[in-house]
C-alpha atoms as a PDB file:
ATOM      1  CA  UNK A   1     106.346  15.694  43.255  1.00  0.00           C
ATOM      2  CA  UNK A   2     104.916  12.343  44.174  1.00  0.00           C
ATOM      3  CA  UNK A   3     103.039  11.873  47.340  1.00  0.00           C
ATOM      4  CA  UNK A   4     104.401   9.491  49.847  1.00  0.00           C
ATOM      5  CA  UNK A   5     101.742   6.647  50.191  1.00  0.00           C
ATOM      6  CA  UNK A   6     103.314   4.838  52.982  1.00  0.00           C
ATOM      7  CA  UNK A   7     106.674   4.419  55.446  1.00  0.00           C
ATOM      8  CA  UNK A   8     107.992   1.145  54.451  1.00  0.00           C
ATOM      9  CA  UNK A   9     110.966   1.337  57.216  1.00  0.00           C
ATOM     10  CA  UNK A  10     110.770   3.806  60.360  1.00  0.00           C
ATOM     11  CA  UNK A  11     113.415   6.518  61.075  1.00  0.00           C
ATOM     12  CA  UNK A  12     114.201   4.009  64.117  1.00  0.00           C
ATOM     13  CA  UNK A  13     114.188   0.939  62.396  1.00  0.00           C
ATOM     14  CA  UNK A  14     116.902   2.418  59.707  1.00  0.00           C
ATOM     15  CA  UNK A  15     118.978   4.172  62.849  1.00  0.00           C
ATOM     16  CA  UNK A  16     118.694   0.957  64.631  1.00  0.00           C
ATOM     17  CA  UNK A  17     120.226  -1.260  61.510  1.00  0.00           C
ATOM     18  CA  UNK A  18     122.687   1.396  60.281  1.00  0.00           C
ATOM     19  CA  UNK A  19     124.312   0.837  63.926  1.00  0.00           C
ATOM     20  CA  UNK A  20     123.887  -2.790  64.057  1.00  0.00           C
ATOM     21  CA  UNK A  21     125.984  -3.093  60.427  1.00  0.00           C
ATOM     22  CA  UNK A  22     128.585  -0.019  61.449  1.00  0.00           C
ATOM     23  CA  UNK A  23     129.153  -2.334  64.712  1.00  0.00           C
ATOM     24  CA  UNK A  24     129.269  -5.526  63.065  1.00  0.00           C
ATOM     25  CA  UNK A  25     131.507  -3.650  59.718  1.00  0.00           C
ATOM     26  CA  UNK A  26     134.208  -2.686  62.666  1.00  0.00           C
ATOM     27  CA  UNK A  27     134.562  -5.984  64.672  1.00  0.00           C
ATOM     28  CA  UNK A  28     135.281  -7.767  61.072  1.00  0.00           C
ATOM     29  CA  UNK A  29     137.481  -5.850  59.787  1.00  0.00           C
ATOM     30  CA  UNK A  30     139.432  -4.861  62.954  1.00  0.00           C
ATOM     31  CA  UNK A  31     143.518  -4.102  62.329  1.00  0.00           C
ATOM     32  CA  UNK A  32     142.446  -4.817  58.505  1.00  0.00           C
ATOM     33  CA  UNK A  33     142.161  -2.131  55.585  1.00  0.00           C
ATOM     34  CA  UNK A  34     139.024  -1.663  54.087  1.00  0.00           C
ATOM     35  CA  UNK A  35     138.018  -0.464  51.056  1.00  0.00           C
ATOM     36  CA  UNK A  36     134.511   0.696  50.121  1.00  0.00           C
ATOM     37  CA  UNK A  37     133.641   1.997  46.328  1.00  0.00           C
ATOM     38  CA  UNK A  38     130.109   2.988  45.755  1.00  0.00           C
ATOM     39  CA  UNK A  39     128.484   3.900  42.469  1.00  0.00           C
ATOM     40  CA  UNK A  40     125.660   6.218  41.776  1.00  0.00           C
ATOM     41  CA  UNK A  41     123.675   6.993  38.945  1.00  0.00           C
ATOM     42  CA  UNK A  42     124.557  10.731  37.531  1.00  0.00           C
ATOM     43  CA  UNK A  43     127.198  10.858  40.644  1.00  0.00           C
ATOM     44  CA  UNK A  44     128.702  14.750  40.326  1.00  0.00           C
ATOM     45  CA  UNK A  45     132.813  14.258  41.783  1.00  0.00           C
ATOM     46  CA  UNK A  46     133.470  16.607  44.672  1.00  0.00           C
ATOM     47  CA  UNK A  47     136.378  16.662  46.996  1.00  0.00           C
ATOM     48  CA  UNK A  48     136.243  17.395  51.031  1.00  0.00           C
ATOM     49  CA  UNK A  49     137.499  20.632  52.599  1.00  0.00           C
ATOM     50  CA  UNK A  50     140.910  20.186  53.681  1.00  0.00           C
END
C-alpha cells in the first residue's frame, strides 16, 4: 500500500460541504422527485435488508 503524502481536504472541510450540498439538494428539490444514478467502476449489485 501507498503512503499518504498529504491531506488535500480535512475530515471538517468534507463534513462541512457534504452538509452544505445535502441542505442546498433538499431546498431545490422540495415536493419534487428526485432521482440519483451513480456509476462505479467494478460496482458488485447488492440489495438492502428489508
Amino acid at each position: 500500500m501507498k503512503e499518504l503524502r498529504r491531506v488535500l481536504v480535512s475530515k471538517a472541510q468534507l463534513e462541512s460541504r457534504v452538509e452544505e450540498l445535502g441542505a442546498a439538494i433538499s431546498r431545490d428539490y422540495e415536493g419534487k422527485e428526485l432521482v440519483l444514478i451513480g456509476i462505479l467502476k467494478r460496482l458488485l449489485p447488492y440489495s438492502w435488508p428489508t
